[in-house]
N, C-alpha and C. Protein backbone atom coordinates (compact mmCIF):
# COMPACT_ATOMS: atom_id res chain seq x y z
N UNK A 1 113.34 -40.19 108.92
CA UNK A 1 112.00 -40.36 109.47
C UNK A 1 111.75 -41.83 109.76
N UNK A 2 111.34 -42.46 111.13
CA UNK A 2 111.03 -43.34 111.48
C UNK A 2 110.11 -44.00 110.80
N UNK A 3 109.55 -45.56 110.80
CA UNK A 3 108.44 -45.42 110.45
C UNK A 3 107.45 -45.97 111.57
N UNK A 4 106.24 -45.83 110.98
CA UNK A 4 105.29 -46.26 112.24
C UNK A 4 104.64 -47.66 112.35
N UNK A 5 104.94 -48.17 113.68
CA UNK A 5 104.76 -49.60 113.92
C UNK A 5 103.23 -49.64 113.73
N UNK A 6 102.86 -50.98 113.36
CA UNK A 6 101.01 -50.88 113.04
C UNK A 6 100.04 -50.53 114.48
N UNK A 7 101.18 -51.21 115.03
CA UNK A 7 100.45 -51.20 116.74
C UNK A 7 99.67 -49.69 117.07
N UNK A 8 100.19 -48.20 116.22
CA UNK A 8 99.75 -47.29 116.73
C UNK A 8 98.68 -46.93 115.78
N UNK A 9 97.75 -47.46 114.92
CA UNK A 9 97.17 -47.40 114.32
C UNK A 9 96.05 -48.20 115.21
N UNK A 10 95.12 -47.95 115.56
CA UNK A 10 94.33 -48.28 116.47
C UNK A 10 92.64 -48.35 116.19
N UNK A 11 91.80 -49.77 116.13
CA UNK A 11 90.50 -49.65 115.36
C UNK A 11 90.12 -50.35 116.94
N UNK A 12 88.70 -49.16 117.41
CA UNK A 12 87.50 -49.53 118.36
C UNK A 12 86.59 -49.51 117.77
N UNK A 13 85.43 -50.37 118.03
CA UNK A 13 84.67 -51.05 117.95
C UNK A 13 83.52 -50.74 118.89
N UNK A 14 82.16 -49.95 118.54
CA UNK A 14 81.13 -49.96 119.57
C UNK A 14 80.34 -50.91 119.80
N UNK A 15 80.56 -51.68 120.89
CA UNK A 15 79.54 -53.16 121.16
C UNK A 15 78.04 -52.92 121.58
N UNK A 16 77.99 -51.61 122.23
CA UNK A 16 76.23 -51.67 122.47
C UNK A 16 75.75 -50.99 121.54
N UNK A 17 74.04 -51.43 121.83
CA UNK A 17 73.27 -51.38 120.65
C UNK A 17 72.17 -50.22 120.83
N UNK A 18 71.82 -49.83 119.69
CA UNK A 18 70.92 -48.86 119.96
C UNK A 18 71.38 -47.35 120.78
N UNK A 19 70.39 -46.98 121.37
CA UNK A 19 71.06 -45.46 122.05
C UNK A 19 71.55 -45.70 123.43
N UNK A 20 72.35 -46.60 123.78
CA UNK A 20 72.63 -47.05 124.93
C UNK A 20 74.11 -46.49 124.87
N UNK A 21 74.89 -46.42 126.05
CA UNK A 21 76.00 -45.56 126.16
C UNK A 21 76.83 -46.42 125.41
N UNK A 22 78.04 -45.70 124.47
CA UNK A 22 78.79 -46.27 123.55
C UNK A 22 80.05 -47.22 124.11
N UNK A 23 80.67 -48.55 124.32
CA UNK A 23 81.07 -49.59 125.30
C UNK A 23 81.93 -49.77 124.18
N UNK A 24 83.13 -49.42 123.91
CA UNK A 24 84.26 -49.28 122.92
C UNK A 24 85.14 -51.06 123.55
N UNK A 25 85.89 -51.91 121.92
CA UNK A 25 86.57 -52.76 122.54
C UNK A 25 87.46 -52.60 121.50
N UNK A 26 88.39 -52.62 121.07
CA UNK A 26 89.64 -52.63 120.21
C UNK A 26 89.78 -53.87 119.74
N UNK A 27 89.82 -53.99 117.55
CA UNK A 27 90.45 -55.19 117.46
C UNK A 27 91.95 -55.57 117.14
N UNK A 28 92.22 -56.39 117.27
CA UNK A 28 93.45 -56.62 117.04
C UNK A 28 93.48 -57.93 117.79
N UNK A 29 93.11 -58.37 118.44
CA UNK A 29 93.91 -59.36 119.16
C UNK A 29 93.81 -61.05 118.11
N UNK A 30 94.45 -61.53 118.07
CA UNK A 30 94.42 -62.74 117.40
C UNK A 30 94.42 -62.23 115.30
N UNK A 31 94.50 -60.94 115.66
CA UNK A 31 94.37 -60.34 114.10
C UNK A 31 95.57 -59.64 113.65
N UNK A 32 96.08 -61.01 112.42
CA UNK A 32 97.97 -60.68 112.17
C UNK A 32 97.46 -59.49 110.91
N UNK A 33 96.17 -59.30 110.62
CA UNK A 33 96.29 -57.75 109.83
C UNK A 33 95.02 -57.09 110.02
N UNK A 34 94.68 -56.25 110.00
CA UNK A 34 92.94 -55.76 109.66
C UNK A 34 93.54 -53.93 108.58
N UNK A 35 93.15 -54.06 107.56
CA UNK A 35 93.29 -53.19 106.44
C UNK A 35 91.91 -52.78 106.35
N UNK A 36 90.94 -51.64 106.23
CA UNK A 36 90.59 -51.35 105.61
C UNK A 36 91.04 -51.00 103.77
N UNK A 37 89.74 -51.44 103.23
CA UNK A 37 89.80 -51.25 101.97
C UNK A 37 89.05 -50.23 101.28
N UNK A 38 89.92 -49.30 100.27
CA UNK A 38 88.73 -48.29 99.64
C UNK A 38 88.86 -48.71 98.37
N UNK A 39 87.16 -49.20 97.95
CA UNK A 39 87.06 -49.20 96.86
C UNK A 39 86.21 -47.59 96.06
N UNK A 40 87.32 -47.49 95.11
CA UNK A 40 86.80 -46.33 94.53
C UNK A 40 86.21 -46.03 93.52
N UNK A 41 85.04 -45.13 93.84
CA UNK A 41 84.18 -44.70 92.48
C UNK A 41 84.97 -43.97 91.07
N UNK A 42 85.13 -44.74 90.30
CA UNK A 42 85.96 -43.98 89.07
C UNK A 42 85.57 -44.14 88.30
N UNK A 43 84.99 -42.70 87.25
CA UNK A 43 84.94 -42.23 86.29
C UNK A 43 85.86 -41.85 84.95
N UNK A 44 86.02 -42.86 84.07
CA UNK A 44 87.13 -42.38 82.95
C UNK A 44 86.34 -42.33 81.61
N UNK A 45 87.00 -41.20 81.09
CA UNK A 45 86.27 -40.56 79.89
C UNK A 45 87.02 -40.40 78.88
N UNK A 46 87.04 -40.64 77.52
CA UNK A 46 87.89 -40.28 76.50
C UNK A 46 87.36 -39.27 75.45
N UNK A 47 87.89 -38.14 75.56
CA UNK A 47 87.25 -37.82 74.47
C UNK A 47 87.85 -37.60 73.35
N UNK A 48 87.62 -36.96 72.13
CA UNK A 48 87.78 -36.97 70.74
C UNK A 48 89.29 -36.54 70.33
N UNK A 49 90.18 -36.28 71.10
CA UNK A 49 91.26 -35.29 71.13
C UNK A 49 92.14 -36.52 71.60
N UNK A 50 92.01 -37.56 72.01
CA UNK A 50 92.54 -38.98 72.66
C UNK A 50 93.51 -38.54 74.43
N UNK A 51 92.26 -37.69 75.09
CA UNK A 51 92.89 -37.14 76.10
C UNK A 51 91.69 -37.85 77.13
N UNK A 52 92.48 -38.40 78.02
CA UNK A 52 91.36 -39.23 79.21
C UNK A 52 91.21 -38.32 80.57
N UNK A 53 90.02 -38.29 80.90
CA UNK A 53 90.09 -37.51 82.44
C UNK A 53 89.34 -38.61 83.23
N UNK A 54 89.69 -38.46 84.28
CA UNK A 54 89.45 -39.45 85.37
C UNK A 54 88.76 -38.44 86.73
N UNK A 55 87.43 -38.94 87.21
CA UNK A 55 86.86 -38.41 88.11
C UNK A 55 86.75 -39.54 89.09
N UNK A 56 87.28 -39.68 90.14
CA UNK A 56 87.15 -40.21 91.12
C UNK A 56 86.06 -39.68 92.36
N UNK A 57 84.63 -40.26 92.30
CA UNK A 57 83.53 -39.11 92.81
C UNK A 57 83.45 -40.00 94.11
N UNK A 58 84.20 -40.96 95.04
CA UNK A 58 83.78 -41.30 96.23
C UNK A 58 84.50 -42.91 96.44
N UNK A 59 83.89 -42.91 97.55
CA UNK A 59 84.66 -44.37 97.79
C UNK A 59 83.63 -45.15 98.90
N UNK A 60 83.64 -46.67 98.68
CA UNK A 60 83.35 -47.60 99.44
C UNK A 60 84.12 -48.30 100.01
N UNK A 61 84.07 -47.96 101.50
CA UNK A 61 85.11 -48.48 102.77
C UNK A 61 84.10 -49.81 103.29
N UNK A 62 85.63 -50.75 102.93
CA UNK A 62 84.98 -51.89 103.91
C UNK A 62 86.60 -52.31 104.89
N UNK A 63 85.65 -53.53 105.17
CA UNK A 63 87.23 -54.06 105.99
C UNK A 63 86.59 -55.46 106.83
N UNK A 64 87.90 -56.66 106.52
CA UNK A 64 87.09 -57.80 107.11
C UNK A 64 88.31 -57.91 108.11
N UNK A 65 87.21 -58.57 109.39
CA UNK A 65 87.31 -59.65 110.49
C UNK A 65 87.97 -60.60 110.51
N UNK A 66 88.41 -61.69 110.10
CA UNK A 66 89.27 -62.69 110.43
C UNK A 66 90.57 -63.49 111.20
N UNK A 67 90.42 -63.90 111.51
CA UNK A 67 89.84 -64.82 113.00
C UNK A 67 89.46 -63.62 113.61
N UNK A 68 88.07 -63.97 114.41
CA UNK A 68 87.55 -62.96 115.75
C UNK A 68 87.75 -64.04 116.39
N UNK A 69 88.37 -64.70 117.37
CA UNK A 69 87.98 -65.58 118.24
C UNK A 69 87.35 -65.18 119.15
N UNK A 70 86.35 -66.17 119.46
CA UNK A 70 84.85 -66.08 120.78
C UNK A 70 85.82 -66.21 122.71
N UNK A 71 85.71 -65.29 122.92
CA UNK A 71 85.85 -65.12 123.98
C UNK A 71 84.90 -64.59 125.28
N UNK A 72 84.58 -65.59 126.21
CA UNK A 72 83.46 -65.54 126.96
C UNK A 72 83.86 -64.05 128.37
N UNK A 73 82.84 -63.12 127.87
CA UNK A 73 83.08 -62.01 129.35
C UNK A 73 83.31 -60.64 127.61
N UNK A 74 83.69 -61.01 126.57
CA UNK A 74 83.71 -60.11 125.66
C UNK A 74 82.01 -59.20 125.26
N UNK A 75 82.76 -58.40 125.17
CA UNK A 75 81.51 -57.59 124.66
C UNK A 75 81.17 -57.46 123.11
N UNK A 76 81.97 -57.83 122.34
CA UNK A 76 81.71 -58.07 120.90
C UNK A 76 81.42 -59.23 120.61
N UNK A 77 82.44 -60.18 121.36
CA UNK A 77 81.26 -61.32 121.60
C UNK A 77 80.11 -61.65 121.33
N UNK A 78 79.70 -61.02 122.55
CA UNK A 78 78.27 -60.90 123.01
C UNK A 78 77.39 -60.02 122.06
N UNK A 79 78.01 -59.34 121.50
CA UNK A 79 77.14 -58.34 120.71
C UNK A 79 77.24 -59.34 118.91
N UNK A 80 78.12 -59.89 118.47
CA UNK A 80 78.14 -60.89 117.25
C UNK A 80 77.67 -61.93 117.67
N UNK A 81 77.37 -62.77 119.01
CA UNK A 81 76.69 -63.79 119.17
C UNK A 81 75.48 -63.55 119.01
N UNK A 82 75.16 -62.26 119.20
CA UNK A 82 73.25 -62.31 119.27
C UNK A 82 72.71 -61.98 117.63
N UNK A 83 73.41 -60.92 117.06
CA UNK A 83 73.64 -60.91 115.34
C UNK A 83 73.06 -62.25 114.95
N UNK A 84 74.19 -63.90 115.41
CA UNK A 84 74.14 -64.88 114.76
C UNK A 84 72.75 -65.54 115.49
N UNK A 85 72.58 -65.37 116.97
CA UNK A 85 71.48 -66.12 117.04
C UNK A 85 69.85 -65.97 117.22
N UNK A 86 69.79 -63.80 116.51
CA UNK A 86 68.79 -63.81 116.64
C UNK A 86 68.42 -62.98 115.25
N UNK A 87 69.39 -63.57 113.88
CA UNK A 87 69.37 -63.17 112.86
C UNK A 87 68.89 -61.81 112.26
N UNK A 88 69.90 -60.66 113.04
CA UNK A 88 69.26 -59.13 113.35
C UNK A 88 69.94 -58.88 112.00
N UNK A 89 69.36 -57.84 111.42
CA UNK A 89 69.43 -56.90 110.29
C UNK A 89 69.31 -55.65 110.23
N UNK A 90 69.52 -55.00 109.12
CA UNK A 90 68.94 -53.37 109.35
C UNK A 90 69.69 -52.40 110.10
N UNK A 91 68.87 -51.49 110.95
CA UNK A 91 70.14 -50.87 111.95
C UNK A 91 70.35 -51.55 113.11
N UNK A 92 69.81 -52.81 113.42
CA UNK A 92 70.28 -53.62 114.35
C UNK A 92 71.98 -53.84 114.63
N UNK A 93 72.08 -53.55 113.01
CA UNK A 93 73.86 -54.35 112.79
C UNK A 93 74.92 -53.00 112.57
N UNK A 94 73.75 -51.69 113.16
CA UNK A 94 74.77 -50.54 112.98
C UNK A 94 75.65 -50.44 114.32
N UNK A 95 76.73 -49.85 113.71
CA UNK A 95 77.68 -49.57 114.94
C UNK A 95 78.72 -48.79 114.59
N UNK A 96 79.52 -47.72 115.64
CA UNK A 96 80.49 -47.30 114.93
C UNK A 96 81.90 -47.63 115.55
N UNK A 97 82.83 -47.40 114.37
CA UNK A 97 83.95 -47.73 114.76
C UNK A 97 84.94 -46.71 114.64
N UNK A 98 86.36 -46.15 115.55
CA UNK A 98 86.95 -45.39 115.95
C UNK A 98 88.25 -45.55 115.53
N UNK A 99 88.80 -44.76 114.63
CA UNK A 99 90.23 -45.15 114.41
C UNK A 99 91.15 -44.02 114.76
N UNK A 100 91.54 -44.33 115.66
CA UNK A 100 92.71 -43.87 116.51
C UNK A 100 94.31 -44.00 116.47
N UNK A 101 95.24 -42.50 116.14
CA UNK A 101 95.81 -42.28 115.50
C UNK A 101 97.42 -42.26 116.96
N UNK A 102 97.45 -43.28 117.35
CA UNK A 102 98.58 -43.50 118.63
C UNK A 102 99.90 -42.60 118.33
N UNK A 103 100.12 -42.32 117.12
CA UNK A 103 101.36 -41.99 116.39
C UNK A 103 101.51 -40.29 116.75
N UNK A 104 100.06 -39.78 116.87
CA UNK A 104 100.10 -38.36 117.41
C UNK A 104 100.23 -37.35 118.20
N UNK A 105 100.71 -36.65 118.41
CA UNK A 105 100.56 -35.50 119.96
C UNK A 105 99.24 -36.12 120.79
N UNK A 106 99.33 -36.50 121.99
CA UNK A 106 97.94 -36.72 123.15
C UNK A 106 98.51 -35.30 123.73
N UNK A 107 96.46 -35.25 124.36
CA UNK A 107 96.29 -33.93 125.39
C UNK A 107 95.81 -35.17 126.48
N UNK A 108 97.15 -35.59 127.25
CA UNK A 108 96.66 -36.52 128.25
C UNK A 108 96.87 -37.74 127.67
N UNK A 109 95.31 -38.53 127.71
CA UNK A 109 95.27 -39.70 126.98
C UNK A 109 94.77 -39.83 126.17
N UNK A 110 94.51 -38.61 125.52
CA UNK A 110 93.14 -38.37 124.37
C UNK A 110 93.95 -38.24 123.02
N UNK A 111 93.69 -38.76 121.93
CA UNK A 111 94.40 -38.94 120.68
C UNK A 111 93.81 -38.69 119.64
N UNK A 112 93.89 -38.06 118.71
CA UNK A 112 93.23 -37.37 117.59
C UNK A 112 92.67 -38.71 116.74
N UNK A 113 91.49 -38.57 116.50
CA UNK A 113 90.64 -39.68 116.02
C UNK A 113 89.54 -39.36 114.90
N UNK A 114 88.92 -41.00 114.70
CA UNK A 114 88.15 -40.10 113.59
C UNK A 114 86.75 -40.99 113.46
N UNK A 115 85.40 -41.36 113.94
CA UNK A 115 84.42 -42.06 114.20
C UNK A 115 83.36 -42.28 112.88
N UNK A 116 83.60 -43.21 112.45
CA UNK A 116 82.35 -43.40 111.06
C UNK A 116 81.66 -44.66 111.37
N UNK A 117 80.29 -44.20 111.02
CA UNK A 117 79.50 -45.46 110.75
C UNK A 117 79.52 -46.19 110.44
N UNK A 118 79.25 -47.70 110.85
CA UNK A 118 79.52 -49.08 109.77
C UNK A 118 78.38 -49.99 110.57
N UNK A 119 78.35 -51.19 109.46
CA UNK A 119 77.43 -52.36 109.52
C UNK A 119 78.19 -53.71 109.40
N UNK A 120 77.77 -54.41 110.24
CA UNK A 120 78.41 -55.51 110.79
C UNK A 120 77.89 -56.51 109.55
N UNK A 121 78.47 -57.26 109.09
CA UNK A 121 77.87 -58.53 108.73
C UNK A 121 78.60 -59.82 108.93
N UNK A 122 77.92 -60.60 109.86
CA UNK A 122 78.41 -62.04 109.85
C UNK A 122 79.02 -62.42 108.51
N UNK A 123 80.14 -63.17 108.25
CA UNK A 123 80.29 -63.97 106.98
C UNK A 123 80.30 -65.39 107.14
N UNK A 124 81.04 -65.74 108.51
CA UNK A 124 80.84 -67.36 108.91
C UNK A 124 80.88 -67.40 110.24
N UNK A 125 80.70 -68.46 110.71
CA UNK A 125 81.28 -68.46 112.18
C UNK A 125 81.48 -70.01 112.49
N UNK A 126 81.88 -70.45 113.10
CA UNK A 126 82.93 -72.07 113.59
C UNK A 126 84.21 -72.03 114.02
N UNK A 127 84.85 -72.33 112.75
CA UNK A 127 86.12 -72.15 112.75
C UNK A 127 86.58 -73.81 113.10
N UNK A 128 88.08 -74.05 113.69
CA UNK A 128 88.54 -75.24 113.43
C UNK A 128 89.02 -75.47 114.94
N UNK A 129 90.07 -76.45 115.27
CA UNK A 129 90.32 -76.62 116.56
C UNK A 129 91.40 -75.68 117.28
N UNK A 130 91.37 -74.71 116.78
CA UNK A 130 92.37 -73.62 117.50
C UNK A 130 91.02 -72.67 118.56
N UNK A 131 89.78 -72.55 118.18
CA UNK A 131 88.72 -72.23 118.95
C UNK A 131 87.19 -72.01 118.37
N UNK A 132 86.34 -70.84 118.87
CA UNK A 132 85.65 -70.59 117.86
C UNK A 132 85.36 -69.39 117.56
N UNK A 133 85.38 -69.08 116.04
CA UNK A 133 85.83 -67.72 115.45
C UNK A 133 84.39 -67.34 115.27
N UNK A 134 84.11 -65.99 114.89
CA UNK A 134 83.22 -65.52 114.16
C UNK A 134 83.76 -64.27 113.06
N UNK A 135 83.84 -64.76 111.91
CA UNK A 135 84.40 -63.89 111.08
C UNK A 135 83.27 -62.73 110.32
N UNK A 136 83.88 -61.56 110.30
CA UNK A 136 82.41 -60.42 109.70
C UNK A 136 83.39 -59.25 109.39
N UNK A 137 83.13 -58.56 108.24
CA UNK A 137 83.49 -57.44 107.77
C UNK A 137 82.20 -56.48 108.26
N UNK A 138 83.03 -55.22 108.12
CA UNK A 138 82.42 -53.83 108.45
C UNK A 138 82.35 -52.78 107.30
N UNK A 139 81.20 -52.80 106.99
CA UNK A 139 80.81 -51.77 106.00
C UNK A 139 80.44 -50.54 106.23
N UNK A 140 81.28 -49.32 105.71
CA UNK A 140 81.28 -48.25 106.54
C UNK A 140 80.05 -47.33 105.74
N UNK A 141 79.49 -46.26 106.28
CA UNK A 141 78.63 -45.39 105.52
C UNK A 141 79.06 -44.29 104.70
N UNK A 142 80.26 -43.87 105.39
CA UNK A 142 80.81 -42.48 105.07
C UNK A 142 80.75 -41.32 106.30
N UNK A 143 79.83 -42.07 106.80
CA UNK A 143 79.55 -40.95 107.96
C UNK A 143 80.73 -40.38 109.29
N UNK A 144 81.39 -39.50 108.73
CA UNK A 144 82.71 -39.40 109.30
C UNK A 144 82.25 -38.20 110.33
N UNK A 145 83.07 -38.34 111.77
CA UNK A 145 83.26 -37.25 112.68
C UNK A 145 85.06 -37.54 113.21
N UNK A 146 85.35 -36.09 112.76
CA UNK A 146 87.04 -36.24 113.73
C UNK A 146 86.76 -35.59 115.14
N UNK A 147 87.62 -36.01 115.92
CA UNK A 147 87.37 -35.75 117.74
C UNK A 147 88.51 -36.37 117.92
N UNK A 148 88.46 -36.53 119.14
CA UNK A 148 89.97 -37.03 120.23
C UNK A 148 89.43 -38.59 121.13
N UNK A 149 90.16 -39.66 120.72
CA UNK A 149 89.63 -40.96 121.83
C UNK A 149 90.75 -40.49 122.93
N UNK A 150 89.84 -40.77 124.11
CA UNK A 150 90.95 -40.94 125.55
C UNK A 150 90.75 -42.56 125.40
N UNK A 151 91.62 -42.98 125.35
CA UNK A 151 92.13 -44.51 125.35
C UNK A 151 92.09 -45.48 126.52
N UNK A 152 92.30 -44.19 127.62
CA UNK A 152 92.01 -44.94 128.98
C UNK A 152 90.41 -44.74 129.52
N UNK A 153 89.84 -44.00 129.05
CA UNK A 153 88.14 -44.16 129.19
C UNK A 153 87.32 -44.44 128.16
N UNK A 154 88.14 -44.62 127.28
CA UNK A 154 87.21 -45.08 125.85
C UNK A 154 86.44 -44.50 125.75
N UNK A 155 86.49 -43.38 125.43
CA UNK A 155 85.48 -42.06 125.24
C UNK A 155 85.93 -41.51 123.85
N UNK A 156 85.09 -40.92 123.17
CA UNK A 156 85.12 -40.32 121.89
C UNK A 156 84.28 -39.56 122.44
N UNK A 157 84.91 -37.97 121.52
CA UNK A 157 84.60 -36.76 121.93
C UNK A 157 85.13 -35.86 120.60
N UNK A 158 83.68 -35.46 119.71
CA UNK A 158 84.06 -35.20 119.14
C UNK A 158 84.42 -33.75 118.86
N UNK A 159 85.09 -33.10 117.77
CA UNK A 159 85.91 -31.65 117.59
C UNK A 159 83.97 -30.91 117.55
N UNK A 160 84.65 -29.39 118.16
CA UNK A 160 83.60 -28.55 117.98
C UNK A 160 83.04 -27.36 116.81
């Protein structure tokens, strides 16, 4: 069994805001990793018999940004520049993001996927003389839908 290059592991990004049509951009570029992280809810118990059970009741998905470099004509850009310069909060900073599974059977260009909620948060932004970054992790809700991305229309469509 082969294994699978990261390249087909695939994270979009919705740049518009509010109920406006969903404007998907993919990260990766200038990004030598992006991992989501699950931190998990765990429950360990001992009881009287010296026998431990472990309940694992959920998990908190995050995942950071680093280097985003600012690129002018970008739409995340544009959508983390206004975050920083018009200090939005709340569901201002909701958005969802699409992780798309390249490694799978397509119907066409459409690829079995999976769309959850998350919240943007700035952590810094500058950066040094290579350009200028804006670095921000994504905090997810849980709010999961599986569907199919077509990759060439950046459409999410989800299962019925």
């Amino acid at each position: 069994m082969a294994k699978i290059e990261r390249k087909y592991l695939a994270h979009f990004i919705n740049t518009a805001t509010g109920d406006a049509e969903a404007v998907y951009e993919r990260l990766g570029k200038d990004l030598e990793e992006f991992s989501p992280e699950l931190a998990a809810q765990v429950d360990t118990k001992k009881n009287i018999l010296g026998e431990t059970s472990i309940l694992i009741s959920g998990y908190e998905k995050t995942s950071a940004v680093e280097p985003f470099y600012a690129e002018e004509g970008s739409a995340l850009f544009t959508r983390l520049q206004n975050i920083i310069d018009n200090g939005l909060v709340l569901d201002d900073l909701k958005a969802d993001v699409v992780e798309v599974k390249l490694w799978e059977q397509a119907e066409g260009t459409a690829y079995p996927a999976t769309k959850e909620e998350a919240y943007i948060e700035i952590t810094n932004y500058g950066g040094d003389t290579t350009g200028y970054q804006i670095s921000f992790a994504l905090h997810y809700t849980g709010n999961k839908v599986k569907g199919t991305f077509d990759v060439s229309t950046k459409t999410f469509v989800a299962e019925e």
